[in-house]
Protein backbone atom coordinates (compact mmCIF):
# COMPACT_ATOMS: atom_id res chain seq x y z
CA UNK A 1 76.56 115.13 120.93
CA UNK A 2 72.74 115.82 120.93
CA UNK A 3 69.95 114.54 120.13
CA UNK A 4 68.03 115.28 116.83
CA UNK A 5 64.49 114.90 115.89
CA UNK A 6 64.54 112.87 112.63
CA UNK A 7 61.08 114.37 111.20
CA UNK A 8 62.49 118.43 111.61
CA UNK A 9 66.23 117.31 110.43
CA UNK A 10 64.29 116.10 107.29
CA UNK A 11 62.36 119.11 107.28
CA UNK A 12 64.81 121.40 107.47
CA UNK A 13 67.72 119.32 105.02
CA UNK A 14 64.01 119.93 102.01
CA UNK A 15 64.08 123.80 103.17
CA UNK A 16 67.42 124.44 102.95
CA UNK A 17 68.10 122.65 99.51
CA UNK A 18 70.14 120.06 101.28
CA UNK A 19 72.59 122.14 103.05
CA UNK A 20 70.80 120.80 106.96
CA UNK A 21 71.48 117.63 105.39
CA UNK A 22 75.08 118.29 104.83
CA UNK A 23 75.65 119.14 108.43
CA UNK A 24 73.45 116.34 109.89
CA UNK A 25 75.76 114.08 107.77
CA UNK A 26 78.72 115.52 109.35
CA UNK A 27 77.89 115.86 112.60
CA UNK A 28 75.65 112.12 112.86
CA UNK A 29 78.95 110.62 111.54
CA UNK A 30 81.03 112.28 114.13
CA UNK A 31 78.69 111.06 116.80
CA UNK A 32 78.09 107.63 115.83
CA UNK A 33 81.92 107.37 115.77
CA UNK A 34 82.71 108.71 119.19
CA UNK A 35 79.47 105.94 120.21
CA UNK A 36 80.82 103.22 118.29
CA UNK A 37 84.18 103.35 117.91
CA UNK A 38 85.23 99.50 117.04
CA UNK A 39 83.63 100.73 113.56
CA UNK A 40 84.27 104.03 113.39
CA UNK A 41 84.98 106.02 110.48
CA UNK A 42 86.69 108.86 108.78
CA UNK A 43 85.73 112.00 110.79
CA UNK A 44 82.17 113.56 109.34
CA UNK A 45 84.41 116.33 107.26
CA UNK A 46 86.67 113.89 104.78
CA UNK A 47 83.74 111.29 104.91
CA UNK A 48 81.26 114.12 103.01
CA UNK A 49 84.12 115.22 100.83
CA UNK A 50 84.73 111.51 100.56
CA UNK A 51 81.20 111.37 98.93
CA UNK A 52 81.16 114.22 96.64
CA UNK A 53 84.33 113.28 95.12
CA UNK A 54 83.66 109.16 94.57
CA UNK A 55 80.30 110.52 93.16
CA UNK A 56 78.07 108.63 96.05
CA UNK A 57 80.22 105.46 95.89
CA UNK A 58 81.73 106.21 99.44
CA UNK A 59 78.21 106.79 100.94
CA UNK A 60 77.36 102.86 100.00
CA UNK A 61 80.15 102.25 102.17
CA UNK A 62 79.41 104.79 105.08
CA UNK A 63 75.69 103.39 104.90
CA UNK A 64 77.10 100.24 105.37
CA UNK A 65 79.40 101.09 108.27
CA UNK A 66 76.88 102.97 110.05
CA UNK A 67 74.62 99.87 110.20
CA UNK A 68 77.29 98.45 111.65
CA UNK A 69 77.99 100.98 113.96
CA UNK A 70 74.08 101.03 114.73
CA UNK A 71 74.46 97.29 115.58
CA UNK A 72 77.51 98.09 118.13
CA UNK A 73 75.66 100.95 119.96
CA UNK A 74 72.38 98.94 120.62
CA UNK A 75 73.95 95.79 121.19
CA UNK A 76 72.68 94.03 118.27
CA UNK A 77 74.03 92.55 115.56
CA UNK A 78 75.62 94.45 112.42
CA UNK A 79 72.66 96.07 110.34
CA UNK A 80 75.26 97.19 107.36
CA UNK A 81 73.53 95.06 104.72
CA UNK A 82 69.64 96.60 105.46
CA UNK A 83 71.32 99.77 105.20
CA UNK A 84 73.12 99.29 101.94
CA UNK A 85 69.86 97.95 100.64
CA UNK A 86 67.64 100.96 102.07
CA UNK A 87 70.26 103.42 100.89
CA UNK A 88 70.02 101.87 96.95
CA UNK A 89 65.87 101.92 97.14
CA UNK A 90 65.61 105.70 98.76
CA UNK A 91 68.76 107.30 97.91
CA UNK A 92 70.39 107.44 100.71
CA UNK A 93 67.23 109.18 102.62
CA UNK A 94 66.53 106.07 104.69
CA UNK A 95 69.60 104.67 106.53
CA UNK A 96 70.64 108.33 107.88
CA UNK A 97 67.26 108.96 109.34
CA UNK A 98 68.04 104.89 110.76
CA UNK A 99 71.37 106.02 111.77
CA UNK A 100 70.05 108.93 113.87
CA UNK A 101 67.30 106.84 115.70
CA UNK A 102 69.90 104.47 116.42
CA UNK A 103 72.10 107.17 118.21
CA UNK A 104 69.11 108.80 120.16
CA UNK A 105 68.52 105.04 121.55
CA UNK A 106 72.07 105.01 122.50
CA UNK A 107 72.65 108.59 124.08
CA UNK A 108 69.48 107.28 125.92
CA UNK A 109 71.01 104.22 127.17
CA UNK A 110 74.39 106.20 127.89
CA UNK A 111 72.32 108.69 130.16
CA UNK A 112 70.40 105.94 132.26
């Protein structure tokens, strides 16, 4: 697990036509599973493929869990419903750029 700089991983997911944003969806899924695993989640792989095949319908559900898993790793409580919400008004652009922030703040708190 690394860190990511939100503002480049959405630079890079526009430059490569969506295919950074493919592997940042994998790999922040993986990673916010191993950090909060009362909530986890399918692995990063079947919850993508999960996604294309329900037509988005899964990723309302992933947005959802990864508020809650957001909530577990800071210590706060479950943040599923702003992320459902955010992920209807922007597509889905919002709540993974939440979701990384939220695991930078805990790898930080894991290192100290």
């Amino acid at each position: 697990m690394k860190k990511r700089n939100v503002f480049l991983a959405l630079l890079f997911s526009v430059l490569t036509l969506g295919i950074y944003y493919i592997y940042w969806f994998v790999t922040l899924t993986n990673a916010s599973n191993e950090l909060a695993p009362k909530h986890a989640t399918m692995g990063g792989v079947g919850a993508f493929f999960a996604s294309v095949f329900s037509f988005g319908i899964y990723q309302i559900y992933w947005s959802y869990r990864l508020g809650q898993k957001s909530g577990e790793m800071l210590g706060r409580s479950s943040e599923g419903g702003l992320y459902v919400l955010l992920y209807l008004l922007t597509f889905g652009i919002v709540p993974i750029c939440m979701g990384q922030s939220s695991v930078n703040k805990a790898l930080d708190l894991k290192a100290e």
